[in-house]
PDB file of N, CA and C in Angstrom:
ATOM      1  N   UNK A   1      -7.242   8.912 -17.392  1.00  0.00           N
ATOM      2  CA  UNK A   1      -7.570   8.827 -15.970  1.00  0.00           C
ATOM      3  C   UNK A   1      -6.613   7.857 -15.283  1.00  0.00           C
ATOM      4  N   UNK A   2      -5.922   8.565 -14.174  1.00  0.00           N
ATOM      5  CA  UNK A   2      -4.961   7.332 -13.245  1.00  0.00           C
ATOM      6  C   UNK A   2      -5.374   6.469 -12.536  1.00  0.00           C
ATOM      7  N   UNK A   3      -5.394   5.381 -12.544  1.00  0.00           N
ATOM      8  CA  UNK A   3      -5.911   4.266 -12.100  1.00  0.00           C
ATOM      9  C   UNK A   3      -4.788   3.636 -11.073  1.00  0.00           C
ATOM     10  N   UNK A   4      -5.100   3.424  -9.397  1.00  0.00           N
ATOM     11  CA  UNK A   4      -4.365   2.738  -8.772  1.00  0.00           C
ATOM     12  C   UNK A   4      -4.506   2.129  -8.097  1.00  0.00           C
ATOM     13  N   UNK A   5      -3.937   0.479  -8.051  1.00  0.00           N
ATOM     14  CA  UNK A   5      -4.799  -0.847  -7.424  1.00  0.00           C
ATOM     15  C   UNK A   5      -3.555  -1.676  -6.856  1.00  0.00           C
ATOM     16  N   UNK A   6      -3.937  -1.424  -5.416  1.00  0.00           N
ATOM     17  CA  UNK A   6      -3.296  -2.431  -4.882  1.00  0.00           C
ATOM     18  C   UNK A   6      -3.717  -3.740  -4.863  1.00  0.00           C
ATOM     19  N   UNK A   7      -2.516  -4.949  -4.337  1.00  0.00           N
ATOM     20  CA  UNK A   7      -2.814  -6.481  -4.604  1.00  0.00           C
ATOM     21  C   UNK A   7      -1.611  -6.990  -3.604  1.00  0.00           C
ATOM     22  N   UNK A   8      -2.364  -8.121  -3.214  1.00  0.00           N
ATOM     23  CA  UNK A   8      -2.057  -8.808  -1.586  1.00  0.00           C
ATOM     24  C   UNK A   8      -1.999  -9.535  -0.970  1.00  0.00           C
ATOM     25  N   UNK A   9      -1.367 -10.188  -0.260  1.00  0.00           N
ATOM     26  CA  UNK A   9      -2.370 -11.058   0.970  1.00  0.00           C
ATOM     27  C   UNK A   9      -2.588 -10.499   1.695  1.00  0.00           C
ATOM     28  N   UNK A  10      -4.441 -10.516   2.292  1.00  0.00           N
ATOM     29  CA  UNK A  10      -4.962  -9.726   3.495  1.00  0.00           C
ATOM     30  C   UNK A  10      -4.529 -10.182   4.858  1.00  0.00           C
ATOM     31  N   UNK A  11      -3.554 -11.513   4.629  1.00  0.00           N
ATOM     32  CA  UNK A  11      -3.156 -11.970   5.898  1.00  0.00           C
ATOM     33  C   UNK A  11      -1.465 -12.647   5.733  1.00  0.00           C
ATOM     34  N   UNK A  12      -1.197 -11.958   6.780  1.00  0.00           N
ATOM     35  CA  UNK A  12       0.347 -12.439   6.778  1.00  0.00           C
ATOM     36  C   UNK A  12       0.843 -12.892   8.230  1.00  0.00           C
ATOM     37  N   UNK A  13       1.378 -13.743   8.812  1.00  0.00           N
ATOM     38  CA  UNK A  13       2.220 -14.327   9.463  1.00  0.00           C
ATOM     39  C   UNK A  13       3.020 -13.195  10.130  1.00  0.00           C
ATOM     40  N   UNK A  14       3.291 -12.735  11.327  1.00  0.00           N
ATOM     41  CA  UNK A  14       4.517 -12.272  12.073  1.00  0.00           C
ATOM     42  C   UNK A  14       5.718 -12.702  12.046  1.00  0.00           C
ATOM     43  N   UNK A  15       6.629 -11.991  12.002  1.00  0.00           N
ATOM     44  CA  UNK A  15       7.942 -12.594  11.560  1.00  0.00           C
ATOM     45  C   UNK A  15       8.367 -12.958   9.963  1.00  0.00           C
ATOM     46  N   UNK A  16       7.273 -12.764   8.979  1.00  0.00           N
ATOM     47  CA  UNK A  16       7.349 -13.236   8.249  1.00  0.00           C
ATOM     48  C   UNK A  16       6.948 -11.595   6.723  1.00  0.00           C
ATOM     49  N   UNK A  17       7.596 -11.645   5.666  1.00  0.00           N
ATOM     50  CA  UNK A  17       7.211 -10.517   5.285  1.00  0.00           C
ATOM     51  C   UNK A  17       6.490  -9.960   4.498  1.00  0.00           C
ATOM     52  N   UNK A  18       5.620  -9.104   4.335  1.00  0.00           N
ATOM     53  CA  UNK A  18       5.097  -8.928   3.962  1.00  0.00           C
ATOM     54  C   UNK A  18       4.980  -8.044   2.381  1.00  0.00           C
ATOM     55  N   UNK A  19       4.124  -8.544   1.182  1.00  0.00           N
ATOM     56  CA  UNK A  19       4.618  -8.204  -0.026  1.00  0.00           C
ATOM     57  C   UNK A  19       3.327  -7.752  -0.765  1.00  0.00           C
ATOM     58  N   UNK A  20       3.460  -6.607  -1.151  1.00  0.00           N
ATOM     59  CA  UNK A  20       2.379  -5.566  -1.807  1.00  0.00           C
ATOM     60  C   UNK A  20       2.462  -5.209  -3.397  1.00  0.00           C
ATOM     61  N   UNK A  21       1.983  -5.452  -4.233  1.00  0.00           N
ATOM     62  CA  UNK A  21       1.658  -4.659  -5.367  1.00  0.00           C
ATOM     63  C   UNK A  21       1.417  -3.689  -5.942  1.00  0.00           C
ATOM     64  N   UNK A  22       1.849  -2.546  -6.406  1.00  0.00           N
ATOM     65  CA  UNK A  22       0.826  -1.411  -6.859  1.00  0.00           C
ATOM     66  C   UNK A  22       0.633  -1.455  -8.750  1.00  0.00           C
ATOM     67  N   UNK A  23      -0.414  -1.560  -8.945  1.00  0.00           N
ATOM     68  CA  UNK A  23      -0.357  -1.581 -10.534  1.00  0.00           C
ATOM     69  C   UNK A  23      -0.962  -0.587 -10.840  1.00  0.00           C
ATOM     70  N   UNK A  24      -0.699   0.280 -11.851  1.00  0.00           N
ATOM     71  CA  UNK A  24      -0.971   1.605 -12.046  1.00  0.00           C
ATOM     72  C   UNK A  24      -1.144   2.029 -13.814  1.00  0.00           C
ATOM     73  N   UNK A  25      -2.573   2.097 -13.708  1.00  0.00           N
ATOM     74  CA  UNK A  25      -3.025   2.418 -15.384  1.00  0.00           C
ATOM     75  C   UNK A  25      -3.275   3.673 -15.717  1.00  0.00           C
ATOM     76  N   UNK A  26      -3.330   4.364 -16.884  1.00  0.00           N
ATOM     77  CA  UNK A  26      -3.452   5.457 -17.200  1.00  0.00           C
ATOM     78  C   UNK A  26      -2.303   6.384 -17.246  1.00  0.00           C
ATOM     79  N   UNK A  27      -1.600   6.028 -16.584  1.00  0.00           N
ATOM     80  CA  UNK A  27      -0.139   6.824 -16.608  1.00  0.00           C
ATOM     81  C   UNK A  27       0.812   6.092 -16.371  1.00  0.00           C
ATOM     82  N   UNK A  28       2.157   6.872 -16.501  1.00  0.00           N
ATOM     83  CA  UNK A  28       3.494   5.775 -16.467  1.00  0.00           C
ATOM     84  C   UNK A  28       4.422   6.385 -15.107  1.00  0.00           C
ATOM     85  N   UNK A  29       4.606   5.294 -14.430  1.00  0.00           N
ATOM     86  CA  UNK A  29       5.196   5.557 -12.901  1.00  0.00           C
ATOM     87  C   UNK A  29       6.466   6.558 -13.124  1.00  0.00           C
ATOM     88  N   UNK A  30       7.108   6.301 -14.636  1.00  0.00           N
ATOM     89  CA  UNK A  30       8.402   7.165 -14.706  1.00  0.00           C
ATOM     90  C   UNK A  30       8.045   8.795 -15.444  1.00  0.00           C
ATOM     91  N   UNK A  31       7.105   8.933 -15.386  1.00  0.00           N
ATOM     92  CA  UNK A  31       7.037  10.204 -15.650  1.00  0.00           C
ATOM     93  C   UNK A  31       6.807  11.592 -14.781  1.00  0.00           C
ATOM     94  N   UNK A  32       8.021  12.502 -15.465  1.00  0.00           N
ATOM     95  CA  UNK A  32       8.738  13.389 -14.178  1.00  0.00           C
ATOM     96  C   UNK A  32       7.392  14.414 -14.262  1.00  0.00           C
ATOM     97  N   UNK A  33       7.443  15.082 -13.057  1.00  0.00           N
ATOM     98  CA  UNK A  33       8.448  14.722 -11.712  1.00  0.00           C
ATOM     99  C   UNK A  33       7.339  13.875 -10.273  1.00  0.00           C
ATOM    100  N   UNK A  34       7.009  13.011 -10.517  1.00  0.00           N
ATOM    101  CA  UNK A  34       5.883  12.288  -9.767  1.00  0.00           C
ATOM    102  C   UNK A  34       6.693  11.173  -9.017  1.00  0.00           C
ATOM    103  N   UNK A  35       6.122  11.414  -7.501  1.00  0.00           N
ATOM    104  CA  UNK A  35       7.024  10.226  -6.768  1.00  0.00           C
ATOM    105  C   UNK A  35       5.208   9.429  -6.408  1.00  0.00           C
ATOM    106  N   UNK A  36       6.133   8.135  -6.230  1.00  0.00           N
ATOM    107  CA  UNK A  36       4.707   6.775  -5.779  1.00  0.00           C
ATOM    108  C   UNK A  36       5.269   6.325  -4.943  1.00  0.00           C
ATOM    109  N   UNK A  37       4.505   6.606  -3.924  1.00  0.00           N
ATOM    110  CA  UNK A  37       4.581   6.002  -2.418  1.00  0.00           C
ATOM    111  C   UNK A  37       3.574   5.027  -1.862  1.00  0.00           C
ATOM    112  N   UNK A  38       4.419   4.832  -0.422  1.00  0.00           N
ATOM    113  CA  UNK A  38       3.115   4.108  -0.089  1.00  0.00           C
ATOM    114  C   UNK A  38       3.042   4.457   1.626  1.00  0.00           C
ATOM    115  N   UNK A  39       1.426   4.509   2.236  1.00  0.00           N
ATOM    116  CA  UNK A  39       0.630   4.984   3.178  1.00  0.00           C
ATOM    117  C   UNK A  39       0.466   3.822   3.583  1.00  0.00           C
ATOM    118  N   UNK A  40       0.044   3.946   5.382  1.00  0.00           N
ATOM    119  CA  UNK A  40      -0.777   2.879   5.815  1.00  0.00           C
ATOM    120  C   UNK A  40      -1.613   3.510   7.286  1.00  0.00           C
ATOM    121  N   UNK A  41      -2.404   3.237   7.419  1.00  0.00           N
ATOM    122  CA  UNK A  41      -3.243   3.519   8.486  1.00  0.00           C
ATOM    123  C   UNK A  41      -3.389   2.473   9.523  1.00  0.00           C
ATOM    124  N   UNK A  42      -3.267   2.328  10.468  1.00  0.00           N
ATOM    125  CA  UNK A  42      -3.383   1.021  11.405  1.00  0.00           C
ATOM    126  C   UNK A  42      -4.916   1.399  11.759  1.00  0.00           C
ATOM    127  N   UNK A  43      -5.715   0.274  12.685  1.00  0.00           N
ATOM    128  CA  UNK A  43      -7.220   0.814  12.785  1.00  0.00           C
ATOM    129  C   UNK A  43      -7.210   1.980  14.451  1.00  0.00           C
ATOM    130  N   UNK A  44      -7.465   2.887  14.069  1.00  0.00           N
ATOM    131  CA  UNK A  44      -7.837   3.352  15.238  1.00  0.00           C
ATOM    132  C   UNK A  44      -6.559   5.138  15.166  1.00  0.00           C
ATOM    133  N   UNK A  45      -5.713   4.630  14.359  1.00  0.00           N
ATOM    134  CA  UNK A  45      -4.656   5.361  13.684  1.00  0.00           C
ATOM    135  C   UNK A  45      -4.580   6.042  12.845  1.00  0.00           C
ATOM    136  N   UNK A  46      -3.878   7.364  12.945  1.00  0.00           N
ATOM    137  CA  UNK A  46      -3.597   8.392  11.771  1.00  0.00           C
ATOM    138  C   UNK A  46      -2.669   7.673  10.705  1.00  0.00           C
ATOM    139  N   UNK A  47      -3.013   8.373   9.550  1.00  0.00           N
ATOM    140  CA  UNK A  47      -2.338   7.982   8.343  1.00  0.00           C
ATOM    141  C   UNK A  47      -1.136   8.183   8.308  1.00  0.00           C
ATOM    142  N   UNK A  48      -0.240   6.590   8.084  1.00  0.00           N
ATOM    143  CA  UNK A  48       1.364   7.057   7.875  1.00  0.00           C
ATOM    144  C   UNK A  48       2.333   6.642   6.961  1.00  0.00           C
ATOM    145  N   UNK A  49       2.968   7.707   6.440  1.00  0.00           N
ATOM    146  CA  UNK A  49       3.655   7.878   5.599  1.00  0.00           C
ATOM    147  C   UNK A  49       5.004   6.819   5.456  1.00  0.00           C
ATOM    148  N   UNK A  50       4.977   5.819   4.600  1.00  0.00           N
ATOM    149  CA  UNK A  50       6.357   4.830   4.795  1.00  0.00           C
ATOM    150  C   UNK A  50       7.513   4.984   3.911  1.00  0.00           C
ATOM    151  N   UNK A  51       7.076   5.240   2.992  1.00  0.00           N
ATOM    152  CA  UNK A  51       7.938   5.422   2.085  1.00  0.00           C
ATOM    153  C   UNK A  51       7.659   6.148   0.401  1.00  0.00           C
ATOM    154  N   UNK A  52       8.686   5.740  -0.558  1.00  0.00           N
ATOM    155  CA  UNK A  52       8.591   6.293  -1.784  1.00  0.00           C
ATOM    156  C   UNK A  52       9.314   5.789  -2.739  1.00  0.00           C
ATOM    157  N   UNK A  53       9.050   5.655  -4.524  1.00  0.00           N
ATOM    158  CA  UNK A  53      10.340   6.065  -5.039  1.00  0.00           C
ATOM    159  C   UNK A  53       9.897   6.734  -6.305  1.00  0.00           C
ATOM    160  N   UNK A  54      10.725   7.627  -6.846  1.00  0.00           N
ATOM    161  CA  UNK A  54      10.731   8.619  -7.575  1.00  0.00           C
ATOM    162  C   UNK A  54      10.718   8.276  -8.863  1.00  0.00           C
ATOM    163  N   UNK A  55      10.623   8.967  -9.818  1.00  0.00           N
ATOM    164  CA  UNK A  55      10.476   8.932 -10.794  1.00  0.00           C
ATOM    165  C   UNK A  55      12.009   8.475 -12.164  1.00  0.00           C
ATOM    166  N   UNK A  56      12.498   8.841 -10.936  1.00  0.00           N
ATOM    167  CA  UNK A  56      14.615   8.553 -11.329  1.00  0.00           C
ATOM    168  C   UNK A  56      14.345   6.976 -10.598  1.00  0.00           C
ATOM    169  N   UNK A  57      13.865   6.831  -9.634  1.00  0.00           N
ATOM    170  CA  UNK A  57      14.096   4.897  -9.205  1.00  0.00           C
ATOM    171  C   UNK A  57      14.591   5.255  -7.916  1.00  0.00           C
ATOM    172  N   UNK A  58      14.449   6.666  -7.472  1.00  0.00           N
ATOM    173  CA  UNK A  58      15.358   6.952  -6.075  1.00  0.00           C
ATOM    174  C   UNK A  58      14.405   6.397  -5.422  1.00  0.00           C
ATOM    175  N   UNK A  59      14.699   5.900  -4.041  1.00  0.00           N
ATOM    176  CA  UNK A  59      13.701   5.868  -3.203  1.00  0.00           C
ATOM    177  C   UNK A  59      13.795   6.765  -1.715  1.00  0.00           C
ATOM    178  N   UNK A  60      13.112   6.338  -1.312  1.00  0.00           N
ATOM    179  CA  UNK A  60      13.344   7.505   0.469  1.00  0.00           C
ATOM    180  C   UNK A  60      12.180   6.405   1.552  1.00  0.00           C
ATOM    181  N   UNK A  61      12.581   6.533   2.474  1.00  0.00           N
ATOM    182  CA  UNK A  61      12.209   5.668   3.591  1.00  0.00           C
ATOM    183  C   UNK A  61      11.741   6.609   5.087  1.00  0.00           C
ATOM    184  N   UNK A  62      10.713   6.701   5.703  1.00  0.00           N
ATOM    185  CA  UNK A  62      10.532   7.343   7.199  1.00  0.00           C
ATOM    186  C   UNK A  62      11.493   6.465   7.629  1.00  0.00           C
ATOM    187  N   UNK A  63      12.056   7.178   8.667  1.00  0.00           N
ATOM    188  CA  UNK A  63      12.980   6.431   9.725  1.00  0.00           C
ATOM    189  C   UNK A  63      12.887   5.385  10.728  1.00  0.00           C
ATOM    190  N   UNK A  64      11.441   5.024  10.880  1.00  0.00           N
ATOM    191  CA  UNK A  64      11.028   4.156  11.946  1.00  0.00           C
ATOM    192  C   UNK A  64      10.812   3.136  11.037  1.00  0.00           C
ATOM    193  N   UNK A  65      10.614   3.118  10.090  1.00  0.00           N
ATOM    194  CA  UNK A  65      10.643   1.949   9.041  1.00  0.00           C
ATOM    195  C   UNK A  65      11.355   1.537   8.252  1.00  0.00           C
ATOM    196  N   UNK A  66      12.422   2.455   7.961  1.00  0.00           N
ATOM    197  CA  UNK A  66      13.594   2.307   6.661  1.00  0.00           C
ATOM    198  C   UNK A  66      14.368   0.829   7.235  1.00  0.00           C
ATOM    199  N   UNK A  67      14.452   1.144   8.287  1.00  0.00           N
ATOM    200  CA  UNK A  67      15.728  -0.745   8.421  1.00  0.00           C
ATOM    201  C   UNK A  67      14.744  -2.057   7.543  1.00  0.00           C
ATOM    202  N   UNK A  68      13.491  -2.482   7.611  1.00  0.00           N
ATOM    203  CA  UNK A  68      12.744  -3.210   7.389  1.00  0.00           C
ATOM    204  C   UNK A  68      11.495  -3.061   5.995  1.00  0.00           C
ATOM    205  N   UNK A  69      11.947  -1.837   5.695  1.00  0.00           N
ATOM    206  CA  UNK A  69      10.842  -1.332   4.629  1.00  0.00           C
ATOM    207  C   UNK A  69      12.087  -1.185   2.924  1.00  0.00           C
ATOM    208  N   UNK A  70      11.177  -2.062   1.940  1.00  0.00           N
ATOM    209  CA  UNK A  70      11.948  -1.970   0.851  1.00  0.00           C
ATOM    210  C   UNK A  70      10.679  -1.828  -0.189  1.00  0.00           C
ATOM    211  N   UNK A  71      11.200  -0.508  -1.468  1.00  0.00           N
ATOM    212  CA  UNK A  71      10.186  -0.348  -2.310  1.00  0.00           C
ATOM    213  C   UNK A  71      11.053  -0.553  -3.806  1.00  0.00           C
ATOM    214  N   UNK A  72      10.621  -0.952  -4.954  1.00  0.00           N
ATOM    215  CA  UNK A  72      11.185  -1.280  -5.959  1.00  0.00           C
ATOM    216  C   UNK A  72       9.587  -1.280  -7.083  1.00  0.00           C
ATOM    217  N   UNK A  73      10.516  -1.223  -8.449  1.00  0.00           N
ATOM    218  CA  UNK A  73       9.444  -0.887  -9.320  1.00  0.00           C
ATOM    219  C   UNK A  73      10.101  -1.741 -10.074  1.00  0.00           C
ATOM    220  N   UNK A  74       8.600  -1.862 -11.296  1.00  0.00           N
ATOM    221  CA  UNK A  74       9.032  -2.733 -12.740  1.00  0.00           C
ATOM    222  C   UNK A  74       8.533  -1.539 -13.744  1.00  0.00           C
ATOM    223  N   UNK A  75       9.101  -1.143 -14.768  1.00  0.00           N
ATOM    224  CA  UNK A  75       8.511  -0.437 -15.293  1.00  0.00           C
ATOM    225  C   UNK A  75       8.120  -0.855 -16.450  1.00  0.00           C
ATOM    226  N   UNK A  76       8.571  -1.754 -16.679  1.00  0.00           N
ATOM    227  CA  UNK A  76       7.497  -2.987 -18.104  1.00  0.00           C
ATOM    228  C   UNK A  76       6.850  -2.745 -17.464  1.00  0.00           C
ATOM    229  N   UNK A  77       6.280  -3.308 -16.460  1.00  0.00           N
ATOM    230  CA  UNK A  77       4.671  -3.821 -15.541  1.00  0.00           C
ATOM    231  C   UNK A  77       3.954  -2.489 -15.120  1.00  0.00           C
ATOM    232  N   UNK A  78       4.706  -1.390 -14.997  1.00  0.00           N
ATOM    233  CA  UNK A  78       4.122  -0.223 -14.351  1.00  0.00           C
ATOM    234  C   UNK A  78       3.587  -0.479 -13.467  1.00  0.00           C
ATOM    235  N   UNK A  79       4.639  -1.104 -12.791  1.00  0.00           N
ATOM    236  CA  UNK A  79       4.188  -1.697 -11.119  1.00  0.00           C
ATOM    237  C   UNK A  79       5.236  -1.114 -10.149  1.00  0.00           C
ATOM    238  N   UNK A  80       4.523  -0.471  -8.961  1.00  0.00           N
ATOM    239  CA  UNK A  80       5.887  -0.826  -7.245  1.00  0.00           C
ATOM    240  C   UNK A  80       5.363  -1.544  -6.529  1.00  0.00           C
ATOM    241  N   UNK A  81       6.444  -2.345  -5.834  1.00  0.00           N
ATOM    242  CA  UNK A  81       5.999  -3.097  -5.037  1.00  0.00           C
ATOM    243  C   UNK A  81       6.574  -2.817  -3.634  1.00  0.00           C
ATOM    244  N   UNK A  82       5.886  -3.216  -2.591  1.00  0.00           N
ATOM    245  CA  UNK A  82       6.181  -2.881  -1.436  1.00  0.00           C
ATOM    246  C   UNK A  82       6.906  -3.842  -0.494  1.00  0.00           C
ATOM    247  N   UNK A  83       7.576  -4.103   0.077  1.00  0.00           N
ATOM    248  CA  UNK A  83       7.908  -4.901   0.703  1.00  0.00           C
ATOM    249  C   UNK A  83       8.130  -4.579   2.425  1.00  0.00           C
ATOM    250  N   UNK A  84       7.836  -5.597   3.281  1.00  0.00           N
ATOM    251  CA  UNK A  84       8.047  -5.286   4.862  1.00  0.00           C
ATOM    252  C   UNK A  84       8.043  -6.337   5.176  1.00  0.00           C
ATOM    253  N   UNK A  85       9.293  -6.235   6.126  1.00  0.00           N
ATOM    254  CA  UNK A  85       9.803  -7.483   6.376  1.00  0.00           C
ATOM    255  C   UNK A  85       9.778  -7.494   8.418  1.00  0.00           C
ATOM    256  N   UNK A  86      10.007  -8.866   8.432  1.00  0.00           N
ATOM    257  CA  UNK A  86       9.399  -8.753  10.272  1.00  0.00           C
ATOM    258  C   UNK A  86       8.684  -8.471  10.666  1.00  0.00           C
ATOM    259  N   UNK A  87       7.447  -8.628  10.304  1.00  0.00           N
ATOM    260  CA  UNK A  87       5.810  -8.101  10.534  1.00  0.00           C
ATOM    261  C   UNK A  87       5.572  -8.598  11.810  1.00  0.00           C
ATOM    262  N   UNK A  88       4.803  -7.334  12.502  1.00  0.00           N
ATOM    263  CA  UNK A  88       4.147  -7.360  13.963  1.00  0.00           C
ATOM    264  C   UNK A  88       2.524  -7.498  13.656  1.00  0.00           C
ATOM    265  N   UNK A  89       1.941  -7.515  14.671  1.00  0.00           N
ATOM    266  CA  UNK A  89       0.898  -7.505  14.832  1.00  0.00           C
ATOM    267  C   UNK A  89       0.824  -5.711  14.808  1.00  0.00           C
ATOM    268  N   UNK A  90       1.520  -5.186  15.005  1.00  0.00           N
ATOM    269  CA  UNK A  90       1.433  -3.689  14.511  1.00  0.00           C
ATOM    270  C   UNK A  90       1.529  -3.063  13.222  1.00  0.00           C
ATOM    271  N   UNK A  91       1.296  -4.446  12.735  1.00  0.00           N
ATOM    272  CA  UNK A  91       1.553  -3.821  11.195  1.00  0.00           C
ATOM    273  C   UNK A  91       0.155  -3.780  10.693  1.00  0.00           C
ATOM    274  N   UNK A  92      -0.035  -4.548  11.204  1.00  0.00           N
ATOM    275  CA  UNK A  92      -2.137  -4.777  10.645  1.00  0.00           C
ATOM    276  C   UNK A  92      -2.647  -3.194  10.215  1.00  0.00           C
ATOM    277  N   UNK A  93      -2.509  -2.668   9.207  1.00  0.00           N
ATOM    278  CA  UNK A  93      -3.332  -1.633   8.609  1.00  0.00           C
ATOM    279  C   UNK A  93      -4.137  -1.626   7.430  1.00  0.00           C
ATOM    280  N   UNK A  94      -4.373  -0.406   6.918  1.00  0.00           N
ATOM    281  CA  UNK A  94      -4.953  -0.411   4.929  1.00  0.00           C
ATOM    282  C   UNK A  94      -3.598   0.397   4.665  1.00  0.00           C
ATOM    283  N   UNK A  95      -3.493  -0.585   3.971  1.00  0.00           N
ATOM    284  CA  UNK A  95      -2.108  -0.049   2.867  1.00  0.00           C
ATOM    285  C   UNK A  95      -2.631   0.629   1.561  1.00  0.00           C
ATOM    286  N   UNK A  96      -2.501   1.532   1.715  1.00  0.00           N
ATOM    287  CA  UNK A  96      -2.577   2.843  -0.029  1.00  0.00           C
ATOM    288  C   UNK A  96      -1.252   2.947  -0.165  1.00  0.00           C
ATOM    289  N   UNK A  97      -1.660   2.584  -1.789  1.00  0.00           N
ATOM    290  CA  UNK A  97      -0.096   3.219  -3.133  1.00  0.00           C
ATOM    291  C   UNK A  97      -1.193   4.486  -3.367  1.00  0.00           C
ATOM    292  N   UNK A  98       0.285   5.391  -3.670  1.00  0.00           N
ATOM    293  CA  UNK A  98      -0.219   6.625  -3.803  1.00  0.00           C
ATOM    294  C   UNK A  98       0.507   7.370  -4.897  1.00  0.00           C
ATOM    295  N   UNK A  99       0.424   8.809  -5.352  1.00  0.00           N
ATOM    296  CA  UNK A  99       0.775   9.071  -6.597  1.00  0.00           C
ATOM    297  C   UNK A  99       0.963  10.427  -5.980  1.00  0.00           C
ATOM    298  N   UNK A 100       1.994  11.448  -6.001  1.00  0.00           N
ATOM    299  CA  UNK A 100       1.937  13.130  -5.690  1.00  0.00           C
ATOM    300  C   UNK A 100       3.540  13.292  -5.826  1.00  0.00           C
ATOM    301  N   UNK A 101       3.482  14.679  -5.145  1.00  0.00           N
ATOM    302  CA  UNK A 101       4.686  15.953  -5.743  1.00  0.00           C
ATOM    303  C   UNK A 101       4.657  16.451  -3.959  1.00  0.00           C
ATOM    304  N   UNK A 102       5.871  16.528  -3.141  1.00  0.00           N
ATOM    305  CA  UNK A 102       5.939  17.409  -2.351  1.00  0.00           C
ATOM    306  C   UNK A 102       5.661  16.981  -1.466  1.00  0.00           C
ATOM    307  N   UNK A 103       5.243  15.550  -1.313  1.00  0.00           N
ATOM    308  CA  UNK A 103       4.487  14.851  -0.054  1.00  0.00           C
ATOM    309  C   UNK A 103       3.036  15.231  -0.131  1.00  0.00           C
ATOM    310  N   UNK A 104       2.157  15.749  -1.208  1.00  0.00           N
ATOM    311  CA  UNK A 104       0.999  16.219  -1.498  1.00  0.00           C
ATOM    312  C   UNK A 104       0.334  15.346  -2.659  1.00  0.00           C
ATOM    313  N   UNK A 105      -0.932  13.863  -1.734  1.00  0.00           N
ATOM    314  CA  UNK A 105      -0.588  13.125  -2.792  1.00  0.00           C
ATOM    315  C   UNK A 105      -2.152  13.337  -3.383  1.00  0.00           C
ATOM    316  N   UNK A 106      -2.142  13.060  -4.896  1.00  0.00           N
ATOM    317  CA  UNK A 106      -3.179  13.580  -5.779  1.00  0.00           C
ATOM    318  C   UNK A 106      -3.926  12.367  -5.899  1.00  0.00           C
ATOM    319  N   UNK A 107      -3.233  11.164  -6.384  1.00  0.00           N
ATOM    320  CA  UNK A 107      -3.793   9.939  -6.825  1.00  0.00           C
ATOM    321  C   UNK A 107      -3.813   8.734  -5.524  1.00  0.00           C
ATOM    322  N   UNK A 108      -5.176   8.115  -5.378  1.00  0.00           N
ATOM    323  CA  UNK A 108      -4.286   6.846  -4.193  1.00  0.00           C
ATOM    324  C   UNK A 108      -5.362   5.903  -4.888  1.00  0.00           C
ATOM    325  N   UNK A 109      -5.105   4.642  -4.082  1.00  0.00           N
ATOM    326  CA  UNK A 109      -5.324   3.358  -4.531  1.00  0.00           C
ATOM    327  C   UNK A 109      -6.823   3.748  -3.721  1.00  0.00           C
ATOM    328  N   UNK A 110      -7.309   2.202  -3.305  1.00  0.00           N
ATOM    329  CA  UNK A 110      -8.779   2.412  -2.985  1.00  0.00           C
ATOM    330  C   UNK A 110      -8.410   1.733  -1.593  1.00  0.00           C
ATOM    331  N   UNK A 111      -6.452   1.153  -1.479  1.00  0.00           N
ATOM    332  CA  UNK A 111      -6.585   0.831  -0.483  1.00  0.00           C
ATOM    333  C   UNK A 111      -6.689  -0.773  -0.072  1.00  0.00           C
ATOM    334  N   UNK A 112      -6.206  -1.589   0.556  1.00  0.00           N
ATOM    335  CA  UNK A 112      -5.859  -2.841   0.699  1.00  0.00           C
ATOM    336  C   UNK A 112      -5.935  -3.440   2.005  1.00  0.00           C
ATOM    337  N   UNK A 113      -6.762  -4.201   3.083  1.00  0.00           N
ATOM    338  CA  UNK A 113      -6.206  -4.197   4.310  1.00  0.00           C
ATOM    339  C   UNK A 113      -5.389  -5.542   4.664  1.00  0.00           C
ATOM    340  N   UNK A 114      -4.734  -5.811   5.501  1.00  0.00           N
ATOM    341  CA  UNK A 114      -3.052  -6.176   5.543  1.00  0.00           C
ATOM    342  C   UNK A 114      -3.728  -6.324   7.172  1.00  0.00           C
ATOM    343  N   UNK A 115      -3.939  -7.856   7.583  1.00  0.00           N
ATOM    344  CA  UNK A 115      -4.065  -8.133   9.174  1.00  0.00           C
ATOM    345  C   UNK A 115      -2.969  -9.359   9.072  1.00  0.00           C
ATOM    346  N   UNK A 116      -1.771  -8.474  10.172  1.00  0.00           N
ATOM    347  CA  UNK A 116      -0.828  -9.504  10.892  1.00  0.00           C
ATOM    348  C   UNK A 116      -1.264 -10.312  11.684  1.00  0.00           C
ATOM    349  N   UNK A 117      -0.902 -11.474  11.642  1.00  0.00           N
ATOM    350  CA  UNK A 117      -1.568 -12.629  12.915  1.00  0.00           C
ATOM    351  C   UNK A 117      -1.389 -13.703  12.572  1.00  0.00           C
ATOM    352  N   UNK A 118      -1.006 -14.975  13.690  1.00  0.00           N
ATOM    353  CA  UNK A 118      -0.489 -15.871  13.371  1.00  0.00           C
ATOM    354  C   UNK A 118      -2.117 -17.242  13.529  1.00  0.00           C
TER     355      UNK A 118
END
């Protein structure tokens, strides 16, 4: 059974960046062909898609976020981590790591919430 748990601070500083965990049991992040991404919902907001990286270590970025959005893995740890840097008060969402094929995701975390504010 895939197990996926994000880890955090629920509060971060503006201007300042912000750094996410995904630790992931039951399966191994490098096994093809499965990309792990990560989601965020702001409150009041549809779910959005930030980024990824693949099962090769590729990654891929939405465009409104790629200048400021960085994702990297350990695969001792069978961990990605998320990174966002220059945090707004628009960043305040629930951050899900997620697990799928195609942009169709199968596995997600339970979810993390992430309030910008100074």
């Amino acid at each position: 059974q895939v197990h996926v748990q994000e880890s955090g601070p629920g509060l971060v500083n503006p201007s300042q960046t912000l750094s996410l965990i995904c630790t992931v049991s039951g399966g191994s992040i490098t096994t093809n062909y499965y990309y792990w991404g990560w989601i965020r919902q702001p409150p009041g907001k549809e779910l959005e898609y930030m980024g990824a990286i693949a099962y090769s270590g590729t990654t891929y970025y939405t465009p409104s976020l790629k200048s400021r959005t960085s994702i990297s893995r350990d695969t001792s740890k069978n961990q990605i981590t998320l990174q966002l840097s220059s945090v707004t008060p628009e960043d305040t969402a629930v951050y899900y790591c997620v697990r799928g094929q195609d942009y169709l995701w199968d596995y997600w975390g339970q979810g993390t919430q992430v309030t910008a504010s100074s």
